[in-house]
C-alpha atoms as a PDB file:
ATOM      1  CA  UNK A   1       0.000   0.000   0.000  1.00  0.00           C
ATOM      2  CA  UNK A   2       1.740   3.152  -1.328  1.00  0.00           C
ATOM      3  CA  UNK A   3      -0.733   5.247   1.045  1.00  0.00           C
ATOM      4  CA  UNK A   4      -2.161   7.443  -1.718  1.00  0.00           C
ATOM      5  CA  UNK A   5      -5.448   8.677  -0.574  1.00  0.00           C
ATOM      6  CA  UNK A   6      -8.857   7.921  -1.912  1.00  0.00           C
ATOM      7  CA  UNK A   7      -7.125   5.341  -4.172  1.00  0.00           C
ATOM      8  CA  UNK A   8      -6.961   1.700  -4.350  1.00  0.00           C
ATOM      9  CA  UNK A   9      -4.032  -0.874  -5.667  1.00  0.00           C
ATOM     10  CA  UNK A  10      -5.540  -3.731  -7.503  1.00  0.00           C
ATOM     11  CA  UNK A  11      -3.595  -7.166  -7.853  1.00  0.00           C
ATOM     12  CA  UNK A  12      -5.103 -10.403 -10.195  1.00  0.00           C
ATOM     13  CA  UNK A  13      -4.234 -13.606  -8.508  1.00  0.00           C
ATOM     14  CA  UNK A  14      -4.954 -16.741 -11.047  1.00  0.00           C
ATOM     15  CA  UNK A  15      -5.894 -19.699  -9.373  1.00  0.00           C
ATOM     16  CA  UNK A  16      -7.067 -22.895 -11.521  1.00  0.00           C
ATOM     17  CA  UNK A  17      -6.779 -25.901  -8.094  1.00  0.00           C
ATOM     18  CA  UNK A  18      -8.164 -26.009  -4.626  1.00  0.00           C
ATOM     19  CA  UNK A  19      -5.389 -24.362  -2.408  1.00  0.00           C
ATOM     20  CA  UNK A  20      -4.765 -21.930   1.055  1.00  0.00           C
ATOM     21  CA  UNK A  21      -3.958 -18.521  -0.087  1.00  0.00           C
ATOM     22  CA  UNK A  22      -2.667 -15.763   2.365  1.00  0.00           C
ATOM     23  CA  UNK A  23      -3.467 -11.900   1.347  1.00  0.00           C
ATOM     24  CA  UNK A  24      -1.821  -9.847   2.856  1.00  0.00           C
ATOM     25  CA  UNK A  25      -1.814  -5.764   2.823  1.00  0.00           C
ATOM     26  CA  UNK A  26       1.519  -4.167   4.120  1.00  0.00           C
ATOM     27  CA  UNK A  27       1.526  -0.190   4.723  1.00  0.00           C
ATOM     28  CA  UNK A  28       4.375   1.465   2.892  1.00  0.00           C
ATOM     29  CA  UNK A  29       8.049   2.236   5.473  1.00  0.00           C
ATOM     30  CA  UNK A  30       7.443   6.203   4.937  1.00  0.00           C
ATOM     31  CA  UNK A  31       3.470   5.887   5.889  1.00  0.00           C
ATOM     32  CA  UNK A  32       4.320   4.071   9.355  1.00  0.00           C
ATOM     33  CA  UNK A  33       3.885   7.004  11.140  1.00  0.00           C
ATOM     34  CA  UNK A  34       0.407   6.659  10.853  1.00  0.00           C
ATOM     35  CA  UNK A  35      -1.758   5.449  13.563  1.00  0.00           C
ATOM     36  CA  UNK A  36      -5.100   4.477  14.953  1.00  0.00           C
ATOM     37  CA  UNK A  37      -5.689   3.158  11.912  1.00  0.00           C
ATOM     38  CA  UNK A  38      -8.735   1.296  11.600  1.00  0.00           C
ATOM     39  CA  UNK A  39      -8.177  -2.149   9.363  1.00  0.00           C
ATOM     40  CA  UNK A  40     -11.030  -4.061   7.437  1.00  0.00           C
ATOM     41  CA  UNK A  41     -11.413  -7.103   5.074  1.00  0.00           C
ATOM     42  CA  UNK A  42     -14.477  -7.559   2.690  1.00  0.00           C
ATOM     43  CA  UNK A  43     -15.521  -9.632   0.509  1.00  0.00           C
ATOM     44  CA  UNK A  44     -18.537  -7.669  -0.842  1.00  0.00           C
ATOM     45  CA  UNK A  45     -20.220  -6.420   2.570  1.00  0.00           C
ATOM     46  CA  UNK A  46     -19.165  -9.807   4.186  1.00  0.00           C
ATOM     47  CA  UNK A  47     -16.341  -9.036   6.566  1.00  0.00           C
ATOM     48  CA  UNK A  48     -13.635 -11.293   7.025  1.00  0.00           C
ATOM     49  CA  UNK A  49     -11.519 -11.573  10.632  1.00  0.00           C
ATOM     50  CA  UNK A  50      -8.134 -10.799   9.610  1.00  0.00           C
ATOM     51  CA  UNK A  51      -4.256 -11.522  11.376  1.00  0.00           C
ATOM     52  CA  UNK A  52      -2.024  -8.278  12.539  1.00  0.00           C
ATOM     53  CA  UNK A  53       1.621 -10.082  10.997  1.00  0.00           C
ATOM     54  CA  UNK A  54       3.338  -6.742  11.883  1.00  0.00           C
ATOM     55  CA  UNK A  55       2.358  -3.308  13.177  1.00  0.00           C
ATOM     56  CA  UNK A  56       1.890  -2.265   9.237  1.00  0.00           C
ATOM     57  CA  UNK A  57       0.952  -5.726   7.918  1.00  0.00           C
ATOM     58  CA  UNK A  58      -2.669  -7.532   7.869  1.00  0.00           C
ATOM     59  CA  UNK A  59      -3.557 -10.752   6.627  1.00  0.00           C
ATOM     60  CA  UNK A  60      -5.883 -13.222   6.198  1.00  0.00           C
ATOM     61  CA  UNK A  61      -6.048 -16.826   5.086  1.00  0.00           C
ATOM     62  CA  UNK A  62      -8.309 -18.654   2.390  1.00  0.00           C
ATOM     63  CA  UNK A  63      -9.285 -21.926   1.749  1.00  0.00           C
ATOM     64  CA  UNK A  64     -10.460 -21.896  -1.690  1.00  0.00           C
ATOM     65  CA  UNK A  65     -11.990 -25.219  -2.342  1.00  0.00           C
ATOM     66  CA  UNK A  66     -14.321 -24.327  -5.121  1.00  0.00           C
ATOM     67  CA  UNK A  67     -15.553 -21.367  -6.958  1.00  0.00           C
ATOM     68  CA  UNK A  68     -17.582 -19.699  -4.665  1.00  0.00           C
ATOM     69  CA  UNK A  69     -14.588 -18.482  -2.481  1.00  0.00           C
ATOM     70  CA  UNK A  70     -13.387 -16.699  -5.887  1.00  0.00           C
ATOM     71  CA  UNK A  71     -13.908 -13.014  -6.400  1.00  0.00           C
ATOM     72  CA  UNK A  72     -12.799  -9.362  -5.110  1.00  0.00           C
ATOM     73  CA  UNK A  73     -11.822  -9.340  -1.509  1.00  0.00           C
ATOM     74  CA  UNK A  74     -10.452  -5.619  -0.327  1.00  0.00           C
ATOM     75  CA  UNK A  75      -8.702  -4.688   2.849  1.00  0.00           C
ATOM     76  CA  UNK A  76      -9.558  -1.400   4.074  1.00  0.00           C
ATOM     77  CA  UNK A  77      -7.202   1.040   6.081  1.00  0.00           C
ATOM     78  CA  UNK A  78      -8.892   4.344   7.821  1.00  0.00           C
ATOM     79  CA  UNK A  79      -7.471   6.823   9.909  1.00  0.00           C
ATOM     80  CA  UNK A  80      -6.225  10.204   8.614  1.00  0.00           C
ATOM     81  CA  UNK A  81      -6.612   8.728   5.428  1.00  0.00           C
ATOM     82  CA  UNK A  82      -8.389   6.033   3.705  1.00  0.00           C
ATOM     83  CA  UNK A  83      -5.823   3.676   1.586  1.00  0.00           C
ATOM     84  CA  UNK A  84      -7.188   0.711   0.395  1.00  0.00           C
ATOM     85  CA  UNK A  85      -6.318  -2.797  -2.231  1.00  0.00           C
ATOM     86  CA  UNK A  86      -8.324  -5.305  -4.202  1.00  0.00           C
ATOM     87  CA  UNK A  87      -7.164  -8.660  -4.854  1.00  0.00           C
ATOM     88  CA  UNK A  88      -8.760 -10.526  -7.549  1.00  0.00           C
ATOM     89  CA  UNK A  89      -9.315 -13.867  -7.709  1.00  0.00           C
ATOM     90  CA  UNK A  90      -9.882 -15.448 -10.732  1.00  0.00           C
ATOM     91  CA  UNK A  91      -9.816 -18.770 -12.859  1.00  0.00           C
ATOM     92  CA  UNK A  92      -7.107 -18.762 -15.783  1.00  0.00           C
ATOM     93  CA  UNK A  93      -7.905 -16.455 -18.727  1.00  0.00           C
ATOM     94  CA  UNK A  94      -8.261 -17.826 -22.183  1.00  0.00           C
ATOM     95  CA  UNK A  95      -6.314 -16.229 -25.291  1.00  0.00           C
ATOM     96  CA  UNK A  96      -8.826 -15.966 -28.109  1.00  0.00           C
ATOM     97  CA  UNK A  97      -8.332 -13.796 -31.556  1.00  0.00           C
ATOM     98  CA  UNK A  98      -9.328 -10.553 -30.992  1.00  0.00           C
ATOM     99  CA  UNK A  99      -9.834  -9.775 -34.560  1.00  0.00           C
ATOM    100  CA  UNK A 100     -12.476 -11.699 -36.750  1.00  0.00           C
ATOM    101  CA  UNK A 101     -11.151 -14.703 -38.951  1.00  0.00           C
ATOM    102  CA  UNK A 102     -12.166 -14.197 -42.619  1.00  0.00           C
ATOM    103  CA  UNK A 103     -12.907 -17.015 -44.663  1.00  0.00           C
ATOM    104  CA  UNK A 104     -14.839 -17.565 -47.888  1.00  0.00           C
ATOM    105  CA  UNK A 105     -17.747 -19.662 -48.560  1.00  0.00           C
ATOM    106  CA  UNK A 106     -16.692 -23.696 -49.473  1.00  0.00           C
ATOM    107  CA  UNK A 107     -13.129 -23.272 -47.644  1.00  0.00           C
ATOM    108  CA  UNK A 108     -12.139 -24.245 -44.134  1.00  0.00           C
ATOM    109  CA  UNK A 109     -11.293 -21.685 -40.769  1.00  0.00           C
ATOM    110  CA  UNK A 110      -9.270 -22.888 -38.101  1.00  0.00           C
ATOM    111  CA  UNK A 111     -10.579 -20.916 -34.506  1.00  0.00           C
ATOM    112  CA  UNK A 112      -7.646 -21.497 -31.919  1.00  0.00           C
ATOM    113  CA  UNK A 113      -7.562 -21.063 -28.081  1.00  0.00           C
ATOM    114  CA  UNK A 114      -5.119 -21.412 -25.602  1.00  0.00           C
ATOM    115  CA  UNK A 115      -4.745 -21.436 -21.832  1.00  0.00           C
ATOM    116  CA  UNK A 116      -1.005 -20.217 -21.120  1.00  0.00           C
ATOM    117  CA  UNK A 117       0.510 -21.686 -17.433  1.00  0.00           C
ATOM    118  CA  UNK A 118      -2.588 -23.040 -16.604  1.00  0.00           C
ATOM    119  CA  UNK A 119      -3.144 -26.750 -18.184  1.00  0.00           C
ATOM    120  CA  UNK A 120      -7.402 -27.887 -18.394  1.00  0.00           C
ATOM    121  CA  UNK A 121      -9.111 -30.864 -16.901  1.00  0.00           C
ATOM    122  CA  UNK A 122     -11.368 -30.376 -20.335  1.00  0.00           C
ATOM    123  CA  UNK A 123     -12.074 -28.219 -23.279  1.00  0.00           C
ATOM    124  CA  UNK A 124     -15.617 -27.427 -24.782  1.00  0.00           C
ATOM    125  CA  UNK A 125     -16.634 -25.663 -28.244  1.00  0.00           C
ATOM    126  CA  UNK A 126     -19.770 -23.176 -28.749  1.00  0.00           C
ATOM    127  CA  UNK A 127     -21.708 -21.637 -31.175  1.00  0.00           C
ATOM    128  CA  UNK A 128     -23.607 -19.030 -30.101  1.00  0.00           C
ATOM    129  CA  UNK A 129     -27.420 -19.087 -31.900  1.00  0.00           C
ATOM    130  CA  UNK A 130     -29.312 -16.032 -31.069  1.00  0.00           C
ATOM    131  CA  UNK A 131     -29.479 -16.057 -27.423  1.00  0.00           C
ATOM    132  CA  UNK A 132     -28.304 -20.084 -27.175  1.00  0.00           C
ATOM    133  CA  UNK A 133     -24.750 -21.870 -26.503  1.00  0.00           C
ATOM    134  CA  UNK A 134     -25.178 -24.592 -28.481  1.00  0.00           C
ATOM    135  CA  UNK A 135     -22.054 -27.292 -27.871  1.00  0.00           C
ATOM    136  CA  UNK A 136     -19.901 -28.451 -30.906  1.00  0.00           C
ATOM    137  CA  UNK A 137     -19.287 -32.339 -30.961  1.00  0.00           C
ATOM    138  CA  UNK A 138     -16.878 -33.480 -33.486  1.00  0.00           C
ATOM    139  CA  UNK A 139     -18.096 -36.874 -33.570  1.00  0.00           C
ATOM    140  CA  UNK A 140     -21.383 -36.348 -34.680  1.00  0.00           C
ATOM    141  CA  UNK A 141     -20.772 -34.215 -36.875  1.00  0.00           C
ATOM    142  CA  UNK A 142     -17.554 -35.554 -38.820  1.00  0.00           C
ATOM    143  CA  UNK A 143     -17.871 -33.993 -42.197  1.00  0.00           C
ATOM    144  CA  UNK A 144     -18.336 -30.435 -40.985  1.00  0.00           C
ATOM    145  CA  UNK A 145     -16.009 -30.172 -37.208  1.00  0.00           C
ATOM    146  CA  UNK A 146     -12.980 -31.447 -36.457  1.00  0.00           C
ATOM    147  CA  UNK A 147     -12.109 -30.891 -32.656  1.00  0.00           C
ATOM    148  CA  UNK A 148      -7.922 -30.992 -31.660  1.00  0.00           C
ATOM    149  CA  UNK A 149      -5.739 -30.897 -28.761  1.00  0.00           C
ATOM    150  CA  UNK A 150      -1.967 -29.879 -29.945  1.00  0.00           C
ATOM    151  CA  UNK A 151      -1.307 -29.974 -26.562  1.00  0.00           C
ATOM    152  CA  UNK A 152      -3.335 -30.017 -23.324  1.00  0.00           C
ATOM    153  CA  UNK A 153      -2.798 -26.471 -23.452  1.00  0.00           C
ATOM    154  CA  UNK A 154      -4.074 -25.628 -26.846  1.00  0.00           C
ATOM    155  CA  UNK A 155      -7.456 -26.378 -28.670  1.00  0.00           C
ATOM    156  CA  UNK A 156      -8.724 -26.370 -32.556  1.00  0.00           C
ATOM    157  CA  UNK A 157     -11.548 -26.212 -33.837  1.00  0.00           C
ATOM    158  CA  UNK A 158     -11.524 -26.686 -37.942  1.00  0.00           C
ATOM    159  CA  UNK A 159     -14.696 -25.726 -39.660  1.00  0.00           C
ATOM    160  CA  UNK A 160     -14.900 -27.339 -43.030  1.00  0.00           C
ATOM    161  CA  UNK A 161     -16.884 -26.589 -46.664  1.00  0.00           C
ATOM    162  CA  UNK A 162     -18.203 -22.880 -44.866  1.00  0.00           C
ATOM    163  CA  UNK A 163     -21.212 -21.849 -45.768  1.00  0.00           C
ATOM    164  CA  UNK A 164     -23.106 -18.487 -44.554  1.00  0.00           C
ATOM    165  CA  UNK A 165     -24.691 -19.984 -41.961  1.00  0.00           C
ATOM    166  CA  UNK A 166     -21.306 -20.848 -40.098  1.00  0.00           C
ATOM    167  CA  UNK A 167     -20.974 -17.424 -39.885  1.00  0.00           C
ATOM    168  CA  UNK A 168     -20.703 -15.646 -36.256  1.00  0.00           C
ATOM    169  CA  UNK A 169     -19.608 -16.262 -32.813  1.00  0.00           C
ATOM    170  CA  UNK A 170     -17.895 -19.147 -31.298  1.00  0.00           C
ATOM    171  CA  UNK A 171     -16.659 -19.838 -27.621  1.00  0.00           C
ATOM    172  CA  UNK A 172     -14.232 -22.018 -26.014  1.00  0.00           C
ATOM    173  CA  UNK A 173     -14.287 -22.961 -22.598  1.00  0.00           C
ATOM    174  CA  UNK A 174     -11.785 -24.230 -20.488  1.00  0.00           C
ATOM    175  CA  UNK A 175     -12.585 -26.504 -17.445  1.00  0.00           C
ATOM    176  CA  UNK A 176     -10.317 -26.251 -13.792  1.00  0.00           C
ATOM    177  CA  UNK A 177     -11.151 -27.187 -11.155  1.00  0.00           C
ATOM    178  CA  UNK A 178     -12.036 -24.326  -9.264  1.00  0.00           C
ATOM    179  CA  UNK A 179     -14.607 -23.450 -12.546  1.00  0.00           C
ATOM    180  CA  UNK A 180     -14.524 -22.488 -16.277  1.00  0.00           C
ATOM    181  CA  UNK A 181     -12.983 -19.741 -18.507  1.00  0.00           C
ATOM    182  CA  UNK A 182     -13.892 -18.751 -21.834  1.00  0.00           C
ATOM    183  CA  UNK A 183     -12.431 -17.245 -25.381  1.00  0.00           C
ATOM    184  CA  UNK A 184     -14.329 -15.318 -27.516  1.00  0.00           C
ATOM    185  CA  UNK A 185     -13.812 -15.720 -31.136  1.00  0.00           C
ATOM    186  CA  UNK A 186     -15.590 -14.714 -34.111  1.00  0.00           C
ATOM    187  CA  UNK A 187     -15.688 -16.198 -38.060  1.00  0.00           C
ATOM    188  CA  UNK A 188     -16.730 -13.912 -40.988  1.00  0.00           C
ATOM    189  CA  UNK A 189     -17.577 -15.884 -44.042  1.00  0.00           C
ATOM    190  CA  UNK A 190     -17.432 -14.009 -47.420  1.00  0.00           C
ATOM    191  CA  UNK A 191     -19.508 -14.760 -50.692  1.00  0.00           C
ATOM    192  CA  UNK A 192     -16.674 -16.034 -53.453  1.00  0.00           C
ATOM    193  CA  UNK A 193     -18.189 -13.132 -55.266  1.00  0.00           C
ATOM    194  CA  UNK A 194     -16.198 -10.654 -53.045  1.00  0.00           C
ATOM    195  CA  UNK A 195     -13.323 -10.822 -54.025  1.00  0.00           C
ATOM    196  CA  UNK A 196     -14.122 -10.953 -58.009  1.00  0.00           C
ATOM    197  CA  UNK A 197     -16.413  -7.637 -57.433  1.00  0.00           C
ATOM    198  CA  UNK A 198     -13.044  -5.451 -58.289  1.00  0.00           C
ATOM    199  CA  UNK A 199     -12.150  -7.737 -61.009  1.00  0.00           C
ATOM    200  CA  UNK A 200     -15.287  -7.364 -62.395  1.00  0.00           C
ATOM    201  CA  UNK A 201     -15.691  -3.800 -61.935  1.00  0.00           C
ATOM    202  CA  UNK A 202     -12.153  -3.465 -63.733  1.00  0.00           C
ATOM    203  CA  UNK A 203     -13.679  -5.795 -66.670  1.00  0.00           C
ATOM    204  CA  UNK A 204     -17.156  -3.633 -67.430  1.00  0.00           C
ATOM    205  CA  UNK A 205     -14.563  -0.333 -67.152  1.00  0.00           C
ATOM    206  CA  UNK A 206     -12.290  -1.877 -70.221  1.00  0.00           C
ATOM    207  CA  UNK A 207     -15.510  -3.219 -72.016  1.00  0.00           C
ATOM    208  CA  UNK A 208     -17.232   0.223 -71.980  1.00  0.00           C
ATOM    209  CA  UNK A 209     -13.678   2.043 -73.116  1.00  0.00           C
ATOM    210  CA  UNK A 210     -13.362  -0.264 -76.112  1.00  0.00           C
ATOM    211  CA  UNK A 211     -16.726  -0.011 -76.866  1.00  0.00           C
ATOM    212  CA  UNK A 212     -16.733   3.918 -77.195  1.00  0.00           C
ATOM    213  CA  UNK A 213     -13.240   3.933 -79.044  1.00  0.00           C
ATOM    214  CA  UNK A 214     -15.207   0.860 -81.509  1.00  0.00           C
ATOM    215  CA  UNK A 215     -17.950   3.577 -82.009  1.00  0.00           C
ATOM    216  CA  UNK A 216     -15.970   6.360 -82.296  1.00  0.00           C
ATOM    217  CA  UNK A 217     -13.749   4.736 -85.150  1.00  0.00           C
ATOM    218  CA  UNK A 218     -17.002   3.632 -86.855  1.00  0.00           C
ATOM    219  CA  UNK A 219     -18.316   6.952 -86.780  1.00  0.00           C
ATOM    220  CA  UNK A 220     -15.049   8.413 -88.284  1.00  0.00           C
ATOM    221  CA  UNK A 221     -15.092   6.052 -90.755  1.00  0.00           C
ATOM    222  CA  UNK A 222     -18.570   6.874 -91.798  1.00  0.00           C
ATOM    223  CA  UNK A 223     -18.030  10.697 -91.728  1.00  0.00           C
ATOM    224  CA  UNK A 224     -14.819   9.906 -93.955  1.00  0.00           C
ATOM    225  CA  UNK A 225     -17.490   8.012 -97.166  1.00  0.00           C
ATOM    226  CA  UNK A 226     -20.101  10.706 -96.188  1.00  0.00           C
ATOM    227  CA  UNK A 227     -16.779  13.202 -97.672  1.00  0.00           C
END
């Protein structure tokens, strides 16, 4: 705790197993001059009993067995000022793509997420339909998903012969133990007439030129017997 006033210091502690966790909050050396302080833990409005380590360090201890015991928990310090931190608890993030994978209508997209540090008891795809999560399974579906694990680490999900309707959002979800984490990932699939609209567009502007220079030489010619 630096001891800035009416801030707080925020820390993200990653926790994917069951395990004891000690928080502590230690008051800066040039803020020890500072007394009757008044010390509080919360989780939410839920107060939590906490241990004086030092004269400027407070602790408490967690056993996190599951995911309910994850979240924000804050230790509060008043006196002539108010310093405060927030630790985070949370289950491993998952890397997505942040930017949308383009594909093209009768190719195949490859969607890839990974968990980095942190290795999953399981991984499950999504599509998201409207307002539904529906779940992906390769097996059943042969000829259009393929589902694999480079590593335990790393998921694939291959999407084969695209068609419009495969356009949108996907998830993947990682399972721990102490919960689930998802990606976020989304597929854009392009008409094959896309890319040919320039092509064409070039085409028509060459067609029309000849076609006036063809006319224009004819109606020289014309003018020329007419003389």
């Amino acid at each position: 705790l630096l001891g800035v006033s009416g801030t707080s210091m925020e820390k993200n502690i990653t926790l994917d197993s069951a395990t004891i966790i000690e928080l502590s909050c230690r008051l800066d050396n040039k803020y020890s001059h500072l007394k009757s302080l008044q010390v509080t833990w919360k989780r939410g409005n839920e107060t939590i009993r906490h241990i004086d380590k030092t004269e400027n360090s407070w602790s408490i201890q967690l056993k996190i067995l599951d995911s309910s015991k994850l979240g924000n928990y804050r230790c509060i310090l008043k006196g002539e000022e108010e310093i405060s931190a927030i630790f985070y608890l949370q289950v491993p993030k998952i890397e997505g793509k942040e930017k949308p994978i383009v594909s093209y209508e009768g190719d195949s997209a490859i969607m890839i997420c990974k968990s980095f540090g942190y290795t999953p008891i399981a991984w499950t795809w999504y599509k998201i339909n409207g307002s539904e999560q529906i779940a992906i399974n390769d097996s059943l579906v042969a000829d259009k998903y393929v589902i694999n694990s480079v590593s335990a680490n790393v998921t694939h999900l291959k999407i084969l012969k695209l068609t419009k309707e495969d356009d949108g959002v996907y998830w993947c979800e990682a399972a721990f133990e102490l919960g689930r984490s998802k990606g976020n990932l989304k597929l854009k699939v392009l008409s094959l007439m896309v890319p040919l609209k320039p092509f064409l567009a070039i085409v028509a502007e060459v067609v029309i030129l000849v076609t006036i220079v063809f006319l224009y030489e004819m109606y020289s010619k014309k003018k020329e017997k007419c003389a």
